[in-house]
PDB file of N, CA and C in Angstrom:
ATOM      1  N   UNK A   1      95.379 123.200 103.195  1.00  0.00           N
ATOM      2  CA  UNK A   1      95.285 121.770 103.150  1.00  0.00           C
ATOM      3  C   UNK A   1      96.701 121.192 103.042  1.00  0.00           C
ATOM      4  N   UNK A   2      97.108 120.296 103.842  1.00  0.00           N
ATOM      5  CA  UNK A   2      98.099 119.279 103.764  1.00  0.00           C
ATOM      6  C   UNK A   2      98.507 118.599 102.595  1.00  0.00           C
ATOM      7  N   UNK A   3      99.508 118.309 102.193  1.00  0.00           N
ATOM      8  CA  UNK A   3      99.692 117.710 100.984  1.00  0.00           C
ATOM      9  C   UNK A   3      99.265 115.735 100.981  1.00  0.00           C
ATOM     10  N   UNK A   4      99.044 115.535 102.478  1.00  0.00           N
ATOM     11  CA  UNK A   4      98.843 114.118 102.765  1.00  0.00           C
ATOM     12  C   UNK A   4      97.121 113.866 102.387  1.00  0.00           C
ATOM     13  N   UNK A   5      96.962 115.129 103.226  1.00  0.00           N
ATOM     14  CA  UNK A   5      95.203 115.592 103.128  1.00  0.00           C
ATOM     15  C   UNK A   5      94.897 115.311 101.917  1.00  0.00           C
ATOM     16  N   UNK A   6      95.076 116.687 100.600  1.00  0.00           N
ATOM     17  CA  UNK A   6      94.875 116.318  99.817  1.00  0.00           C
ATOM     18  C   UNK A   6      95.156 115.391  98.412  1.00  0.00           C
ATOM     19  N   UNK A   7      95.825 114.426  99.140  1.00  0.00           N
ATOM     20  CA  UNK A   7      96.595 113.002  98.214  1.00  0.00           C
ATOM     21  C   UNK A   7      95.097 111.945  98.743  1.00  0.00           C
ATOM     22  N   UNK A   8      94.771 111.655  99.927  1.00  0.00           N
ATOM     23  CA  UNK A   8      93.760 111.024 100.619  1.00  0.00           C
ATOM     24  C   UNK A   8      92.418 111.638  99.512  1.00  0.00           C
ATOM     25  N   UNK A   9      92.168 112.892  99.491  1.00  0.00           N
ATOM     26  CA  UNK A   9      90.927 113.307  98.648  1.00  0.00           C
ATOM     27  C   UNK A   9      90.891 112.837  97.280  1.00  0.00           C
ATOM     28  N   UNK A  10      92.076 112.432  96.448  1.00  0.00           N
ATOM     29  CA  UNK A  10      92.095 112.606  95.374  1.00  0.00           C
ATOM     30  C   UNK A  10      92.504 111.064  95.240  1.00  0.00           C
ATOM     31  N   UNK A  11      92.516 110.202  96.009  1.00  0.00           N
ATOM     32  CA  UNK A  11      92.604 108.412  95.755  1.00  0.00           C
ATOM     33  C   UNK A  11      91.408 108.186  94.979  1.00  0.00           C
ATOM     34  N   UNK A  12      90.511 108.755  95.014  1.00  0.00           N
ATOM     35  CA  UNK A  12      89.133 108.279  94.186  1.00  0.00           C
ATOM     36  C   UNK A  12      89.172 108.585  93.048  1.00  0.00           C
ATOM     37  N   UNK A  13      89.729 109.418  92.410  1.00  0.00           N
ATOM     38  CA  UNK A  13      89.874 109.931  91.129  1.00  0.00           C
ATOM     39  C   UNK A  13      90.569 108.546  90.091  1.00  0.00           C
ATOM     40  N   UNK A  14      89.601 108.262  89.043  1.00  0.00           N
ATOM     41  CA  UNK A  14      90.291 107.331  87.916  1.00  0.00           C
ATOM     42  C   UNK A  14      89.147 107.105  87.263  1.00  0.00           C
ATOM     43  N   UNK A  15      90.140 106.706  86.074  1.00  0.00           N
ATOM     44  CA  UNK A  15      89.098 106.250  84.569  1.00  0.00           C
ATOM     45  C   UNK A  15      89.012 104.941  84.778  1.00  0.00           C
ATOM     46  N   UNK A  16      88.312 104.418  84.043  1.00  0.00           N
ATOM     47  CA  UNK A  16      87.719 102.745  83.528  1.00  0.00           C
ATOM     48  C   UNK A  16      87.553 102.733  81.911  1.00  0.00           C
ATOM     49  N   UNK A  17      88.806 102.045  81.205  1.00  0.00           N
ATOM     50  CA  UNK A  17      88.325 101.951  79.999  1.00  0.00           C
ATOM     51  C   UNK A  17      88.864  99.915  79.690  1.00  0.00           C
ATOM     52  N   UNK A  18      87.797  99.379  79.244  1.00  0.00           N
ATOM     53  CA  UNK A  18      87.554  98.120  79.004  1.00  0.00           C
ATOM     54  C   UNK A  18      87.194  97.836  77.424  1.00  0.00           C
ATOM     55  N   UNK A  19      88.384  96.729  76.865  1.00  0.00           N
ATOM     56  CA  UNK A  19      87.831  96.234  75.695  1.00  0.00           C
ATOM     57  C   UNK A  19      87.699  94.381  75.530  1.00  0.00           C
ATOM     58  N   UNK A  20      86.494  95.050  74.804  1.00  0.00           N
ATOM     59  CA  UNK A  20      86.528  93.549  74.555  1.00  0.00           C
ATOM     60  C   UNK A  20      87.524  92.622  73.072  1.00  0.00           C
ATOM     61  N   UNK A  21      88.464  92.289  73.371  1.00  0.00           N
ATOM     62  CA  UNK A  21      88.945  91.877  71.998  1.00  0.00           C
ATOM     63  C   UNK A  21      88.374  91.171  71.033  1.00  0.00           C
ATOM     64  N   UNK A  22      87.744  90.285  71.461  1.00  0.00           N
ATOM     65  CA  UNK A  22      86.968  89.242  70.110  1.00  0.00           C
ATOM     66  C   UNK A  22      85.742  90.479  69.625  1.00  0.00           C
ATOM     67  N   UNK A  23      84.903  91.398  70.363  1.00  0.00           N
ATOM     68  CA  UNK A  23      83.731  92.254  69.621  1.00  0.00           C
ATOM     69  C   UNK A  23      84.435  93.569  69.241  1.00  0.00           C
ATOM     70  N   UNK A  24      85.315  93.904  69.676  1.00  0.00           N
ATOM     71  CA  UNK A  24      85.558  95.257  69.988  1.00  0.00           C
ATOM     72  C   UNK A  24      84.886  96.369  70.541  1.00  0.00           C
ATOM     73  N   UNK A  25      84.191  95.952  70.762  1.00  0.00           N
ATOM     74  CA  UNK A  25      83.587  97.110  71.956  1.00  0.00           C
ATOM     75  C   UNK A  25      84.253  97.205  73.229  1.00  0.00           C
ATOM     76  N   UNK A  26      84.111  98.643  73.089  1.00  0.00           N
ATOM     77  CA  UNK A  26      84.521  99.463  74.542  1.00  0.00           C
ATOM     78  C   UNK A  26      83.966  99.839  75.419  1.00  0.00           C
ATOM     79  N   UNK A  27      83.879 100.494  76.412  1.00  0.00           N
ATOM     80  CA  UNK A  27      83.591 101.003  77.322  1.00  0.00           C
ATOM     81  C   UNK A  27      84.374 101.745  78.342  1.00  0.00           C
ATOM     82  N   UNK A  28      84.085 102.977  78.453  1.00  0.00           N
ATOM     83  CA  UNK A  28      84.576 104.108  79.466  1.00  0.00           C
ATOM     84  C   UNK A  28      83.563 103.802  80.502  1.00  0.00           C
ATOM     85  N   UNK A  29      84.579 104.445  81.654  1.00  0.00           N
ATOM     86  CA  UNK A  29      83.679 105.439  82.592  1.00  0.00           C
ATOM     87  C   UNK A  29      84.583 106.191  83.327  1.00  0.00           C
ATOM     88  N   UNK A  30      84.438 107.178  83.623  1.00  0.00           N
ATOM     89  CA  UNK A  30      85.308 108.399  84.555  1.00  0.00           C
ATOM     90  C   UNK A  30      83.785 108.463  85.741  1.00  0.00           C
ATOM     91  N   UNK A  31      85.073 108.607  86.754  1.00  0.00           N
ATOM     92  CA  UNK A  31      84.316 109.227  87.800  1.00  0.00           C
ATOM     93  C   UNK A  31      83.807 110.513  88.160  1.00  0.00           C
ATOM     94  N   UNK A  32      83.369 111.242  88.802  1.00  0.00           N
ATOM     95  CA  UNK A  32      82.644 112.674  88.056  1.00  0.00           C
ATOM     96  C   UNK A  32      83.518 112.754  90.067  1.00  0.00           C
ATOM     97  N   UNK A  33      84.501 113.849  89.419  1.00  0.00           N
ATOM     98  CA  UNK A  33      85.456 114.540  90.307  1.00  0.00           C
ATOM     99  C   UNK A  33      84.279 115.504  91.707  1.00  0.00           C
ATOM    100  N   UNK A  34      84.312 115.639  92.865  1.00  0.00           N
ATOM    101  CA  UNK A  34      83.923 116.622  93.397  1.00  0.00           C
ATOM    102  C   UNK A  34      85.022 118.139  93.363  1.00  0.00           C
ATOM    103  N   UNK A  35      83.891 118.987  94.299  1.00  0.00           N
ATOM    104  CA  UNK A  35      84.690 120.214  93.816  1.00  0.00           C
ATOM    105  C   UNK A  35      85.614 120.515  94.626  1.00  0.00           C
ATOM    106  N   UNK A  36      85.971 119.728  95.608  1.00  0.00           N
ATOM    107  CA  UNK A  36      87.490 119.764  96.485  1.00  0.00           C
ATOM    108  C   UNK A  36      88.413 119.219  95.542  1.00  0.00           C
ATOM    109  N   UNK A  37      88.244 118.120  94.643  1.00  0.00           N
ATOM    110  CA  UNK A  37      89.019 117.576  94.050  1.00  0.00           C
ATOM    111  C   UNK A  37      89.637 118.260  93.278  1.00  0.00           C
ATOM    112  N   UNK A  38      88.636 119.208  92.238  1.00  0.00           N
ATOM    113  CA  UNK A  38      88.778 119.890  90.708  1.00  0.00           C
ATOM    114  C   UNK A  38      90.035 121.046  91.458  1.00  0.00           C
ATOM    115  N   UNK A  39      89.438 121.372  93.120  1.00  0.00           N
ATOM    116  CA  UNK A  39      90.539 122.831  93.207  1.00  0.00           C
ATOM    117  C   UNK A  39      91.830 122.071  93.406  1.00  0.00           C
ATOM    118  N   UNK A  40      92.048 121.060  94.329  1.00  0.00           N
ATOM    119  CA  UNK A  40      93.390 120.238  93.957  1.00  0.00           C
ATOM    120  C   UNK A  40      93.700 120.273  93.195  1.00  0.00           C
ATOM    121  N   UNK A  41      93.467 119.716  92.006  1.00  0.00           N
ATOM    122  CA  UNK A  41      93.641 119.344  90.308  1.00  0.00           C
ATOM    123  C   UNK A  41      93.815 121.258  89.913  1.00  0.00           C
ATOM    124  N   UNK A  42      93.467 122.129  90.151  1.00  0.00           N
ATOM    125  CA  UNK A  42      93.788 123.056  89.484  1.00  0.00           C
ATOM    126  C   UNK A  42      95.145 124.007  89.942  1.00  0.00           C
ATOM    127  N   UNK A  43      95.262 123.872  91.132  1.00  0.00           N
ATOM    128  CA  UNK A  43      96.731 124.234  91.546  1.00  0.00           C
ATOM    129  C   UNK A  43      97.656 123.233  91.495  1.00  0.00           C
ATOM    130  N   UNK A  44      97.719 121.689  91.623  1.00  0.00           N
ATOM    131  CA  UNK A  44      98.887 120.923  91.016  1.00  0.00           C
ATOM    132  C   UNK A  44      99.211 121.411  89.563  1.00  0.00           C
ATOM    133  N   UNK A  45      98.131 121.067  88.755  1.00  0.00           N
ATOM    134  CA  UNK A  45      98.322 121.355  86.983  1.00  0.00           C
ATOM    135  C   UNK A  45      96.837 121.553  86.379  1.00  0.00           C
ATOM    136  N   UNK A  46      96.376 122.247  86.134  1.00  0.00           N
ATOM    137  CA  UNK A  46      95.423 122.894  85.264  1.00  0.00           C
ATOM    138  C   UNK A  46      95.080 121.953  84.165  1.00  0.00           C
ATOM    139  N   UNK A  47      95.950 121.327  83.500  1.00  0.00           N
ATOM    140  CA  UNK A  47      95.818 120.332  82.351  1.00  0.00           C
ATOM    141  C   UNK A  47      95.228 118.851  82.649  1.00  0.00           C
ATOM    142  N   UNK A  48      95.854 119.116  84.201  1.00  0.00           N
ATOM    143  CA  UNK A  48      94.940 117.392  84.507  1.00  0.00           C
ATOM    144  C   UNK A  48      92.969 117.376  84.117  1.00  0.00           C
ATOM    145  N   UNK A  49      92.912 118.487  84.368  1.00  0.00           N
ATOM    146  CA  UNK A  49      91.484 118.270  84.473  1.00  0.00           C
ATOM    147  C   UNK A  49      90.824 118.334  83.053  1.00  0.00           C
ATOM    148  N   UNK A  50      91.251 118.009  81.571  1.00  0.00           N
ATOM    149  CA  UNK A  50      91.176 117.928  80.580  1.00  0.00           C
ATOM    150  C   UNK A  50      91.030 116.564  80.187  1.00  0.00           C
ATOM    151  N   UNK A  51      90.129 116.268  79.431  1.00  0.00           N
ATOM    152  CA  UNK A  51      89.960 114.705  78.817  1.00  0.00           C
ATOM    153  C   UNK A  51      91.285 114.766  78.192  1.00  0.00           C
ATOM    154  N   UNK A  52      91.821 113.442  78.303  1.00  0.00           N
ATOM    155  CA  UNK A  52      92.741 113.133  77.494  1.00  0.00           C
ATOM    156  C   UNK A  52      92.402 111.972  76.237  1.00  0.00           C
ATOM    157  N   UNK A  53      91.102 112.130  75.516  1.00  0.00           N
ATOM    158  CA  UNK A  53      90.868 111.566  74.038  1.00  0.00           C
ATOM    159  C   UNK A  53      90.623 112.727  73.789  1.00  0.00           C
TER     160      UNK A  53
END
């Protein structure tokens, strides 16, 4: 795979975290990676694919 290739596969990849200041409530959401993505993510860096909370 191309390094352009897989930059194009991996544009979809991102979190959503939203607060509300006056309630404080939050809200996540992550997108649920496919498995072309995860093997990208595991030969750039192994650590990406770890929650980061």
């Amino acid at each position: 795979m191309t390094a352009p290739k897989a930059l194009d596969t991996l544009k979809t990849l991102y979190k959503i975290h939203l607060i509300d200041p006056s309630t404080k409530n939050d809200f996540t959401k992550i997108v649920m990676l496919s498995n072309e993505q995860k093997d990208i993510l595991k030969v750039v860096n192994k650590r990406l694919l770890k929650c980061s909370q």
